[in-house]
Each structure stands twice: as structure tokens, then as C-alpha cells.
N, C-alpha and C. Protein backbone atom coordinates (compact mmCIF):
# COMPACT_ATOMS: atom_id res chain seq x y z
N UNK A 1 104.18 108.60 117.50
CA UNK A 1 102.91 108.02 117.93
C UNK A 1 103.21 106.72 118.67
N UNK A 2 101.93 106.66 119.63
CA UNK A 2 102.50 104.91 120.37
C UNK A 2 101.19 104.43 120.60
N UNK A 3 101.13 103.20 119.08
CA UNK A 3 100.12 102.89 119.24
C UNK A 3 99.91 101.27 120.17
N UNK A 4 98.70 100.75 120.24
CA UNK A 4 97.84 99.44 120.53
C UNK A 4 97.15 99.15 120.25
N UNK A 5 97.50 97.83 120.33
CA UNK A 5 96.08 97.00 119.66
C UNK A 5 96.42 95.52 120.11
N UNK A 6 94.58 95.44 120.77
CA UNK A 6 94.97 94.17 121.27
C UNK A 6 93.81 93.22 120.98
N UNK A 7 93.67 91.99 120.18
CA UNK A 7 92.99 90.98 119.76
C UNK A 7 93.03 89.92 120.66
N UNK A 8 91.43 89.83 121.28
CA UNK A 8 91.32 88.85 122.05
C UNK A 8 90.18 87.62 121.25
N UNK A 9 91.65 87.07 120.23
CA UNK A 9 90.54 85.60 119.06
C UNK A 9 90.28 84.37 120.38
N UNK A 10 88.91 83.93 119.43
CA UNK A 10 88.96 82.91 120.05
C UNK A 10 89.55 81.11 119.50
N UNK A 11 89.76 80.28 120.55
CA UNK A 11 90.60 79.28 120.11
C UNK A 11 89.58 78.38 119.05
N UNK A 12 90.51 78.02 117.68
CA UNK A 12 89.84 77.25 116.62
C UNK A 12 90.66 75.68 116.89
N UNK A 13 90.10 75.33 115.80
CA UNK A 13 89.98 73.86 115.81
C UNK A 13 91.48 73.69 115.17
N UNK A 14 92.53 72.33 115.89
CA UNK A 14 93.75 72.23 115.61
C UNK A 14 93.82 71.73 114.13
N UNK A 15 92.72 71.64 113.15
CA UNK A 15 93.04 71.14 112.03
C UNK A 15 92.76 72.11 111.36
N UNK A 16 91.68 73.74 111.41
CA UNK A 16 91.38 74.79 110.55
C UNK A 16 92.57 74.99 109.50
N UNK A 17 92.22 75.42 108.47
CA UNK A 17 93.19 75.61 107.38
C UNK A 17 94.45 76.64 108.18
N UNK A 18 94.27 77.38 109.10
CA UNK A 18 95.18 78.39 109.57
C UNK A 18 96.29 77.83 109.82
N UNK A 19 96.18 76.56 110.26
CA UNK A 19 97.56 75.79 110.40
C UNK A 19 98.26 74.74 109.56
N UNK A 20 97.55 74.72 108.45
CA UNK A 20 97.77 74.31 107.64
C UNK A 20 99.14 75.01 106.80
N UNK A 21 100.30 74.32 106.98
CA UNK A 21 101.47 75.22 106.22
C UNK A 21 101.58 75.48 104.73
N UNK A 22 100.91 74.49 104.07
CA UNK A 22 100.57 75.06 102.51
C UNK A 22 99.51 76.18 102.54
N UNK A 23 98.45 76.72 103.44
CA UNK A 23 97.29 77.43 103.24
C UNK A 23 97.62 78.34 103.38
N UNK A 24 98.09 78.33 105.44
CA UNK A 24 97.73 79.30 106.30
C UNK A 24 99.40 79.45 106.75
N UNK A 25 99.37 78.96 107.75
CA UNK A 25 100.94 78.47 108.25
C UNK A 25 100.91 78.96 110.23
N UNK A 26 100.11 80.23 110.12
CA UNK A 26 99.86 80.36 111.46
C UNK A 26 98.97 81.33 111.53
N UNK A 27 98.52 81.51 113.24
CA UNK A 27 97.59 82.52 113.21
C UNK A 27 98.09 84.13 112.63
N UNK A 28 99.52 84.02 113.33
CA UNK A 28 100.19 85.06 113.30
C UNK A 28 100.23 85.59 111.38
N UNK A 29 100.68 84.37 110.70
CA UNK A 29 100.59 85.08 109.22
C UNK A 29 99.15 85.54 108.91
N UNK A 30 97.81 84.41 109.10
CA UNK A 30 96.68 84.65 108.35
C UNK A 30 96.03 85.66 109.14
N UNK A 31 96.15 85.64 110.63
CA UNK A 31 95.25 87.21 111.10
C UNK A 31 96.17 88.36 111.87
N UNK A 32 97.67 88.04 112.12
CA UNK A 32 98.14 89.29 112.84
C UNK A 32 98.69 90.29 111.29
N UNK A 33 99.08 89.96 110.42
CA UNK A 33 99.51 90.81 109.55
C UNK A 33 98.26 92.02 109.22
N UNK A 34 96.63 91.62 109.55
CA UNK A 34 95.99 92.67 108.98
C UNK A 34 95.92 93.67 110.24
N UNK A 35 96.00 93.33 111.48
CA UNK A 35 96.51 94.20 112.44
C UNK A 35 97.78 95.04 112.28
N UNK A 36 98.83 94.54 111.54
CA UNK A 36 100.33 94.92 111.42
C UNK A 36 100.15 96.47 110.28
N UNK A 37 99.10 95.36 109.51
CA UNK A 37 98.54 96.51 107.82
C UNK A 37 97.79 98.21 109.04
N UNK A 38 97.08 98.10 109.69
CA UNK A 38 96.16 98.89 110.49
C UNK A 38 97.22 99.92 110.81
N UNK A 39 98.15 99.57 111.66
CA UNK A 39 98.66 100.20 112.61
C UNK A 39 99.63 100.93 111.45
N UNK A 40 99.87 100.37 110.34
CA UNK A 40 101.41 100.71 109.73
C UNK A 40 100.39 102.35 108.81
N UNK A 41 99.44 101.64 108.53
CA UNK A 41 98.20 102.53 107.85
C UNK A 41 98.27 103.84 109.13
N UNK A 42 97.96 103.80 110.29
CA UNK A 42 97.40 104.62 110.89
C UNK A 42 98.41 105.55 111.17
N UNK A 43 99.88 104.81 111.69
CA UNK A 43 100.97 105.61 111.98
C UNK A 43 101.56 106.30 110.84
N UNK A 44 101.05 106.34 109.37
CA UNK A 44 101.97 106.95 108.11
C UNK A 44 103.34 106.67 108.04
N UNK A 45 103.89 105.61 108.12
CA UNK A 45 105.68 105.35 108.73
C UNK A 45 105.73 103.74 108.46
N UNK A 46 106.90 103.70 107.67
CA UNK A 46 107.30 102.38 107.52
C UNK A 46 107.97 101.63 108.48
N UNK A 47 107.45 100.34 108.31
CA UNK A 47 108.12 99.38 110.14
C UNK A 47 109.66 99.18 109.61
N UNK A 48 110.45 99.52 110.28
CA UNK A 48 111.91 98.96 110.93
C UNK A 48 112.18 97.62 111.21
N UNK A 49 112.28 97.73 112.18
CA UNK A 49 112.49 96.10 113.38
C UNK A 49 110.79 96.07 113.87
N UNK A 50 110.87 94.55 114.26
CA UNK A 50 110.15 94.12 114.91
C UNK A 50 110.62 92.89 115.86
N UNK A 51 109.88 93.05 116.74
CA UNK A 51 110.57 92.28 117.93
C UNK A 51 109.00 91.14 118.72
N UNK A 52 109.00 90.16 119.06
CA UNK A 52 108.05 89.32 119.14
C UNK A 52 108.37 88.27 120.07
N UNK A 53 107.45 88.25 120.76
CA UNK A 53 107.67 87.06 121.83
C UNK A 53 106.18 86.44 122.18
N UNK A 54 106.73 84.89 122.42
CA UNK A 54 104.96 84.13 122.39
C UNK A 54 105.10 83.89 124.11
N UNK A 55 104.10 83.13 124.49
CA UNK A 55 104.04 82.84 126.34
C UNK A 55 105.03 81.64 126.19
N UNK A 56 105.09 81.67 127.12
CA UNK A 56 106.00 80.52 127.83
C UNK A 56 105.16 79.64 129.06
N UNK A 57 104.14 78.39 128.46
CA UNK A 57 103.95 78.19 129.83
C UNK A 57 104.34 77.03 130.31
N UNK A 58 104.02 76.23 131.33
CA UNK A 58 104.39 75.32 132.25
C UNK A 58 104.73 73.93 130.94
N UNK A 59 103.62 73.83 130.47
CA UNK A 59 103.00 72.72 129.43
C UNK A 59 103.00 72.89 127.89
N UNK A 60 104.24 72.75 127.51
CA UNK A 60 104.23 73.50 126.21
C UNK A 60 103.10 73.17 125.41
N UNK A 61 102.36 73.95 124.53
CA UNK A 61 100.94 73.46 123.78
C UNK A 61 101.16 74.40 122.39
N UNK A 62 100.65 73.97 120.62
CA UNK A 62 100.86 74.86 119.89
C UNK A 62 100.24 76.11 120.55
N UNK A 63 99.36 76.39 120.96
CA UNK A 63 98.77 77.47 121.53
C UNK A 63 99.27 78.33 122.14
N UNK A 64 100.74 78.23 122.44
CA UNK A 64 101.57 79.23 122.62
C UNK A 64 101.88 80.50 121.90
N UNK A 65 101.97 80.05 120.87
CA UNK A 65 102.56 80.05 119.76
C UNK A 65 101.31 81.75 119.51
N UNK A 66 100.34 81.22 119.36
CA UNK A 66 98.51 81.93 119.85
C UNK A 66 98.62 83.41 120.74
N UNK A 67 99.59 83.07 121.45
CA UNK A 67 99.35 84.22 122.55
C UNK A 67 101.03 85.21 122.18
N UNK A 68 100.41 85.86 121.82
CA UNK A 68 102.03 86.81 121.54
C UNK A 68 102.25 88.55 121.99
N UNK A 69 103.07 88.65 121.63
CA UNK A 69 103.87 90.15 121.96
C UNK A 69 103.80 90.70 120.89
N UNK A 70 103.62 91.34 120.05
CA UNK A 70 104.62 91.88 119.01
C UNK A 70 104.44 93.41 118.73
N UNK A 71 105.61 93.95 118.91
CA UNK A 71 106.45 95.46 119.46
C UNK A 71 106.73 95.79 117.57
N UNK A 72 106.13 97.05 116.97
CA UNK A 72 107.30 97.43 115.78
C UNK A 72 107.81 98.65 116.34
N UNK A 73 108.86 98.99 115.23
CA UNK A 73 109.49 100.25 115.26
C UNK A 73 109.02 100.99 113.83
N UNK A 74 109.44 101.75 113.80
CA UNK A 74 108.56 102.84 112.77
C UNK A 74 109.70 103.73 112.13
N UNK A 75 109.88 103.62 110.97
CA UNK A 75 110.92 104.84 110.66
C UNK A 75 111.04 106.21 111.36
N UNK A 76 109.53 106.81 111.61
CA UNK A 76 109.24 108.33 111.95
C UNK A 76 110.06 107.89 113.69
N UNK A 77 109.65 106.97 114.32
CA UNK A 77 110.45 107.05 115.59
C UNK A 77 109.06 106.23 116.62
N UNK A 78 107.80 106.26 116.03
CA UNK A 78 106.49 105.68 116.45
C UNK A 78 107.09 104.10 116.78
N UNK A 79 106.78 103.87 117.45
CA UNK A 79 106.25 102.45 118.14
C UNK A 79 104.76 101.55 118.28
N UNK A 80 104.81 100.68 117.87
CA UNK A 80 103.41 100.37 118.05
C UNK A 80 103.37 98.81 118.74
N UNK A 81 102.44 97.61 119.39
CA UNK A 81 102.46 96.82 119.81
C UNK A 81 101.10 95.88 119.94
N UNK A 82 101.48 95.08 118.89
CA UNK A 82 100.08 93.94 119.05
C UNK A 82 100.26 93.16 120.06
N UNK A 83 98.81 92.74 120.77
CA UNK A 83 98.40 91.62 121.83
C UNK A 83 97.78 91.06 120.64
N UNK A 84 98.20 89.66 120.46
CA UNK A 84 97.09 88.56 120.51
C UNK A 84 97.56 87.44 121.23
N UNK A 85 95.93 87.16 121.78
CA UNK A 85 95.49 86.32 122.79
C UNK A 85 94.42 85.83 122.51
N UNK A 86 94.71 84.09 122.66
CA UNK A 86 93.36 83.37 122.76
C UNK A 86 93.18 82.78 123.79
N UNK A 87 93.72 83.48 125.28
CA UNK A 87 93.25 83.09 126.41
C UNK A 87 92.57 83.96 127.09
N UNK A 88 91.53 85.01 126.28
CA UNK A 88 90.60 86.04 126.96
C UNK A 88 89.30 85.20 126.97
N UNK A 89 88.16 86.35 127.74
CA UNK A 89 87.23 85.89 127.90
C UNK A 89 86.25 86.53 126.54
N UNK A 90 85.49 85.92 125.90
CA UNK A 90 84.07 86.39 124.83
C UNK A 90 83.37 87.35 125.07
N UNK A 91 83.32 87.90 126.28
CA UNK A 91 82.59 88.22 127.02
C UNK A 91 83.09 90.02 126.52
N UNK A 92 84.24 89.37 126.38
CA UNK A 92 84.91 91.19 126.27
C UNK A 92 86.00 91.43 125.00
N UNK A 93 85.72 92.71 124.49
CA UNK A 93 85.47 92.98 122.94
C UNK A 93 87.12 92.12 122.44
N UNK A 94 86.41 91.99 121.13
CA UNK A 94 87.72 90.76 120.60
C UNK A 94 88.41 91.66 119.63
N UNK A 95 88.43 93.02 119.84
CA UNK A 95 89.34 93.55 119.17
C UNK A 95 89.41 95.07 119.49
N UNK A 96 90.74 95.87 120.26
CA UNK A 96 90.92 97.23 120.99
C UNK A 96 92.23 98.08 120.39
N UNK A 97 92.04 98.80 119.88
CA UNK A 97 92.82 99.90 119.67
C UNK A 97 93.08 101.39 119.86
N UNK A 98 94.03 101.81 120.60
CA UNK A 98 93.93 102.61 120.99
C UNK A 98 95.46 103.64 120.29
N UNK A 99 95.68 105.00 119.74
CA UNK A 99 96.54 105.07 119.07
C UNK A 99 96.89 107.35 120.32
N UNK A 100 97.91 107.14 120.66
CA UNK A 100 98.53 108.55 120.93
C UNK A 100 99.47 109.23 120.57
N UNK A 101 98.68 110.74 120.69
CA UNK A 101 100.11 111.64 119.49
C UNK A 101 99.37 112.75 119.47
N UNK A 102 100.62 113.73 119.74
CA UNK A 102 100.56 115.20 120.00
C UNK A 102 98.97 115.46 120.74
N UNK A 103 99.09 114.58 122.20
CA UNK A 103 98.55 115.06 122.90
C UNK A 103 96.43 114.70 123.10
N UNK A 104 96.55 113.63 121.94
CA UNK A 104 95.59 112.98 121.75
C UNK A 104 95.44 112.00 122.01
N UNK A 105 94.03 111.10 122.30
CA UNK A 105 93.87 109.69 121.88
C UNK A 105 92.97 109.16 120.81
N UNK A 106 93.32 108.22 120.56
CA UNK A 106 91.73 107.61 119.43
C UNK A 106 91.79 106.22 119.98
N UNK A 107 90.95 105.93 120.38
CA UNK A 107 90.25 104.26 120.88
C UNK A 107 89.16 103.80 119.97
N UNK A 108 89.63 102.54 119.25
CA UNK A 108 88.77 102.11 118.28
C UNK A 108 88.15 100.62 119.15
N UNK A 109 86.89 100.24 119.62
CA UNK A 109 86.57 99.10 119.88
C UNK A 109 86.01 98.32 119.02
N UNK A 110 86.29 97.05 118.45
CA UNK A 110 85.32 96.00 117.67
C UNK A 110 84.60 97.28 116.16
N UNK A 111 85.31 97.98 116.33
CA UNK A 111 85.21 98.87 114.80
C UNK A 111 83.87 99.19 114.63
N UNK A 112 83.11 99.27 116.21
CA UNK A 112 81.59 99.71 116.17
C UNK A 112 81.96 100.65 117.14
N UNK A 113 82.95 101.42 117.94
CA UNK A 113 83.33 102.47 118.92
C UNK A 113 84.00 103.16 118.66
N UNK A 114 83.97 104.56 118.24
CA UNK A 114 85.31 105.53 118.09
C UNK A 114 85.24 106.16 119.30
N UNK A 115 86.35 106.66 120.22
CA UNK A 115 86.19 107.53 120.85
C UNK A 115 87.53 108.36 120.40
N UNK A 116 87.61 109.54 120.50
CA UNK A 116 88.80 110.55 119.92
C UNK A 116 88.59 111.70 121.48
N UNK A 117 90.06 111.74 122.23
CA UNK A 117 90.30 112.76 123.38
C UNK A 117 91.11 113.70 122.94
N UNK A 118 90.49 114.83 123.28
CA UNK A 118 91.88 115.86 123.16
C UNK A 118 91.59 116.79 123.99
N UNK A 119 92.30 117.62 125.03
CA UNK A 119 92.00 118.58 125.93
C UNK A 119 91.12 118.00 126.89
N UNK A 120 90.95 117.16 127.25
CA UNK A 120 89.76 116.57 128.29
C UNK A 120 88.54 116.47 127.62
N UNK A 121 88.37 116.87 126.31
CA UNK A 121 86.76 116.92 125.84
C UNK A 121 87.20 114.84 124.28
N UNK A 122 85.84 114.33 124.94
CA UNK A 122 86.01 113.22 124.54
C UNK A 122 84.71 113.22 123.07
N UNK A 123 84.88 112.69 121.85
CA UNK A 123 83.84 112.82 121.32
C UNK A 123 83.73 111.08 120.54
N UNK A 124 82.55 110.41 121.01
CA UNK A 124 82.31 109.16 120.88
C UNK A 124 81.17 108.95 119.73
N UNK A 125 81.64 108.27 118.62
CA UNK A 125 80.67 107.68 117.93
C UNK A 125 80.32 106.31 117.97
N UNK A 126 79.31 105.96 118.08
CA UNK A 126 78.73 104.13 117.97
C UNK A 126 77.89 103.51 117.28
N UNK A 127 78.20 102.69 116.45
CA UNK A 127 78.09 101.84 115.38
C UNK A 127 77.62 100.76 115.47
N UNK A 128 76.92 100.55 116.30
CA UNK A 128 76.52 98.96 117.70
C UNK A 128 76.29 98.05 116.36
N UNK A 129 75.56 98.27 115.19
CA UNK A 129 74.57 97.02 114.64
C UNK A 129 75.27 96.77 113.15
N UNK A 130 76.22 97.64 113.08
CA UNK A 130 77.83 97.53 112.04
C UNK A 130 78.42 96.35 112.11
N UNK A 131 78.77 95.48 111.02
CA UNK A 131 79.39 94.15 111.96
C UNK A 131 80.11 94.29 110.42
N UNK A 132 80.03 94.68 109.30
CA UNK A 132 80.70 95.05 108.06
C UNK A 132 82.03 95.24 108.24
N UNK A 133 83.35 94.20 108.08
CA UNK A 133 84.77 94.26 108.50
C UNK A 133 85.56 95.28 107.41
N UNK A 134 84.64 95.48 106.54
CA UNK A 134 85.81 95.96 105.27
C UNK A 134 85.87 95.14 104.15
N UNK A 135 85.31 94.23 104.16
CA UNK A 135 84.88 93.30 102.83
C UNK A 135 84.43 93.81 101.55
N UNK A 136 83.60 94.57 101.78
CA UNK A 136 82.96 95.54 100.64
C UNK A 136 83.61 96.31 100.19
N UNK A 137 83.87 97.27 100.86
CA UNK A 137 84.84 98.58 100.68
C UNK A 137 86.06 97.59 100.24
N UNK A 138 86.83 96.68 100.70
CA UNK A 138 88.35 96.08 100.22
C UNK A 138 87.95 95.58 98.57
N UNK A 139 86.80 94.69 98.33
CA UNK A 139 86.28 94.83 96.93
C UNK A 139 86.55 95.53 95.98
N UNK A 140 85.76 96.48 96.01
CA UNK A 140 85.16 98.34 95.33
C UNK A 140 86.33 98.58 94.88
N UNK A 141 87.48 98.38 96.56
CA UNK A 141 88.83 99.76 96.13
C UNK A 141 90.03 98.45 94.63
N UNK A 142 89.55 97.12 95.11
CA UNK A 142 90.16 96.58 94.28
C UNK A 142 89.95 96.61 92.72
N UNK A 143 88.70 96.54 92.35
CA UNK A 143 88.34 96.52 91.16
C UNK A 143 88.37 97.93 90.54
N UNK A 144 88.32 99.02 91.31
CA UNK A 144 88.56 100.50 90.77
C UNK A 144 89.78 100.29 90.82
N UNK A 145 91.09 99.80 91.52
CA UNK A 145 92.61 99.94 90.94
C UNK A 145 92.86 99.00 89.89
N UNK A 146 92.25 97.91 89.45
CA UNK A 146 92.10 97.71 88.35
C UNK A 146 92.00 97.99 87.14
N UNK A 147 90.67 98.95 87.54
CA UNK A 147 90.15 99.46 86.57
C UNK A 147 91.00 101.34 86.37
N UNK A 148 91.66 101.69 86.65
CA UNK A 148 91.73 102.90 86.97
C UNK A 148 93.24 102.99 87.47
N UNK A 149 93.96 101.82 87.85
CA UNK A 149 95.40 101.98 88.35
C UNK A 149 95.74 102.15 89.92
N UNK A 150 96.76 102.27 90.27
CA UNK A 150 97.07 101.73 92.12
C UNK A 150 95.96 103.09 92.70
N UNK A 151 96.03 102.86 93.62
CA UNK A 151 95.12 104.02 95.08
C UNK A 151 96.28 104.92 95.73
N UNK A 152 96.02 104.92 96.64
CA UNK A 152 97.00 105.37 97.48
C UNK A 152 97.77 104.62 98.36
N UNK A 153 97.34 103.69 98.09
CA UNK A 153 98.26 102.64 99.13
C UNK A 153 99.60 101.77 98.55
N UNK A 154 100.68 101.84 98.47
CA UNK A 154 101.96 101.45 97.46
C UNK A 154 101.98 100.08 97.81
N UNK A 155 102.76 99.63 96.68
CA UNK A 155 103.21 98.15 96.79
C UNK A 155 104.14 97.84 98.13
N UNK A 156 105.15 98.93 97.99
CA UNK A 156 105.99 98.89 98.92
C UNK A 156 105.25 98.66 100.28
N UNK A 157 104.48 99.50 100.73
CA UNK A 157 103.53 99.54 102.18
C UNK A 157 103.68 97.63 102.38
N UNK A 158 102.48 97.50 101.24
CA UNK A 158 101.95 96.00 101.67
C UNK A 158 102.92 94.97 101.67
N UNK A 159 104.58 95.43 100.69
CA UNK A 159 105.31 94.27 101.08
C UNK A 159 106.54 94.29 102.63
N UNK A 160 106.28 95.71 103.30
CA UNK A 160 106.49 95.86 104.31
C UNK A 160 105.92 95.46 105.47
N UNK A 161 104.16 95.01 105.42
CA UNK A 161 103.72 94.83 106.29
C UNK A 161 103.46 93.20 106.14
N UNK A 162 104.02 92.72 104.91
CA UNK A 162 104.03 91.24 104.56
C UNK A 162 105.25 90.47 105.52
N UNK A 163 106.20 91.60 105.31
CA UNK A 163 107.88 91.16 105.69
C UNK A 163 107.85 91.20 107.33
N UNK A 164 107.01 92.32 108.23
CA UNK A 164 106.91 92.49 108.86
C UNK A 164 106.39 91.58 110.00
N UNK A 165 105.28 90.70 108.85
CA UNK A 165 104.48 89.65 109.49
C UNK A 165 105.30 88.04 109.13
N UNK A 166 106.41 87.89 108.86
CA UNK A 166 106.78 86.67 108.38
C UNK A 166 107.85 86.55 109.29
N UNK A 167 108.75 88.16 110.05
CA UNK A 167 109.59 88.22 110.69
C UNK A 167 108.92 88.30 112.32
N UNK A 168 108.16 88.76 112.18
CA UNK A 168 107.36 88.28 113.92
C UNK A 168 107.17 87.03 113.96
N UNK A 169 106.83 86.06 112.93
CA UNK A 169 106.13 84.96 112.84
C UNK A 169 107.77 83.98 113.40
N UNK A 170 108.51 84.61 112.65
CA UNK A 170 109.94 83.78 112.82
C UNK A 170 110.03 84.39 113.90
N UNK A 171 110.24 85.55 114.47
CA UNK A 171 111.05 85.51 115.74
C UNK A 171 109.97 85.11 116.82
N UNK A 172 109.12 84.80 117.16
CA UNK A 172 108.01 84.28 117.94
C UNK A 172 108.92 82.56 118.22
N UNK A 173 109.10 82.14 116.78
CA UNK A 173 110.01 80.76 117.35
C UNK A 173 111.52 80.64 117.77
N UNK A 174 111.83 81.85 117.33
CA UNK A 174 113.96 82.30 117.38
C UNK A 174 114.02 82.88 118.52
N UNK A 175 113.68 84.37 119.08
CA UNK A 175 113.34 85.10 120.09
C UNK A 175 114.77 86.36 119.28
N UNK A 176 114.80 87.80 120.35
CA UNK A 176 115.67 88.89 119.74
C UNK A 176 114.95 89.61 118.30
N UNK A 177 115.21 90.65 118.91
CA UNK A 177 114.38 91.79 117.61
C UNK A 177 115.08 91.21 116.13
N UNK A 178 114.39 91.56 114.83
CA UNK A 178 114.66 91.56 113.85
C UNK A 178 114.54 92.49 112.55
N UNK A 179 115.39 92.84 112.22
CA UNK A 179 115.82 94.31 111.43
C UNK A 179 115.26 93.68 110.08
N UNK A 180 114.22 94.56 109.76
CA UNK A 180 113.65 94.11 108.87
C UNK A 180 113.93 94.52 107.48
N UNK A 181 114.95 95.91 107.36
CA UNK A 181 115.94 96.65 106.39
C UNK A 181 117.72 96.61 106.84
């Protein structure tokens, strides 16, 4: 599979807890890892390497740091690649995914757009007045594994997509892929 996904956040305030290194530490730990969780979820395949690169511009600014690359590898052989960028416009959706395999697509927009292609026939559902991220449902599934023991989702997964997000975060400042096994 070769997926995308691309987050166009907008720029916060240089003191928000996100940069705060006891809280947050960066954007990349507190909001690219649940993108990293998505994709690792969607592809069924544990990440490998990951490889990460931030902009480079004229005027160095933390906000570099903001705008990144980041490429995984996938045990099964899948590839996948986050955009985030906080130099888009509002105007246009702040969050796109699009995922291909055996001959399909699925395009998820702002998690109010499905569209799913296969054979030329496209079938679109829309969710326009949905703005519900998963808060509820992430709740529910917590207190039933509580109550009831793990889900389907392993420890292992989430400390893969933890490791995954701490090694983009580092190589964003080092540069060169990083083998994450």
C-alpha cells in the first residue's frame, strides 16, 4: 500500500504548551504521532525506518521545524508519508488522506469525506456537520479495556508508533533515515 496524508495546522502561539519540553516537546510528538497511529492502523504492518526532513529556509525560524517530510517503511513492504505544514492556507481542508492498494483508492477529507475508487466507479459519503474527532469513541473503547481487558489494538502497535514518532522528531534535527528495529 502507498499511503498519504497531509495536515495543513495552523500556526499557534510560541509559548502553547506544545513546546513546552516537559509537556509537549514539539508539534511533531503532540500531533504527528496520531497521524503516524492512522496510517500504521490503516496499512495493518509495523513501521521499520523512518526517514524525516523539516524545510530549510532562507531565515532560520522554530517554524521550520513545523513544516516536515516524514516517509515510513512498513514491514509488509507499504510506504506511507506525512505532510505537515503550517504554511497552508485555512481556506483549504486541514487534514487529507488518501491510501492505494490492489488497484484502489480511499480519500479521507477533514474525516467528514470518504471517497473509495475502484474500477472507475467512485462511491462518496459526506459527513459535512460531523466535527466529532474520536474523543468519544477513544473514551468508550478505553474504559471497556479496562473493564473487560486489551481490544484489538496491542501494546506493541502503540509503542511502535510512539518510537516511530520520537525518531522522526530526532531525525527532523539529525537528517538520514532511522532504523527503528
Amino acid at each position: 500500500m502507498v499511503a498519504y496524508y497531509r495536515v495543513n495546522a495552523e500556526s499557534i502561539p510560541k509559548d502553547h504548551w506544545v513546546y513546552d519540553e516537559s509537556e509537549g516537546g514539539s508539534r511533531i510528538i503532540t500531533e504527528c504521532c496520531h497521524f503516524i497511529d492512522f496510517m500504521q492502523f490503516i496499512i495493518g504492518s509495523s513501521p521499520v525506518e523512518v526517514y524525516a526532513r523539516k524545510i530549510e529556509s532562507q531565515v532560520k525560524t522554530p517554524e521550520d521545524n513545523e513544516n516536515v517530510s516524514i516517509t515510513i517503511a512498513f514491514e509488509d513492504g507499504s510506504i506511507g508519508t506525512l505532510i505537515y505544514t503550517t504554511h497552508g492556507d485555512s481556506s483549504v481542508s486541514k487534514e487529507h488522506a488518501e491510501f492505494f492498494a490492489d488497484g484502489m483508492v480511499g480519500a479521507i477529507t477533514d474525516f467528514k469525506q470518504l471517497k473509495l475508487v475502484k474500477d472507475g466507479k467512485c462511491t462518496q459519503i459526506n459527513k459535512r456537520l460531523i466535527t466529532e474527532k474520536g474523543h468519544k469513541n477513544e473514551l468508550e473503547n478505553f474504559f471497556k479495556m479496562v473493564k473487560q481487558g486489551p481490544s484489538k489494538y496491542s501494546f506493541e502497535e502503540n509503542v511502535l508508533t510512539t518510537v516511530s514518532t520520537l525518531k522522526a522528531a530526532e531525525h527532523v534535527m539529525s537528517g538520514g533515515p532511522v532504523k527503528l528495529i
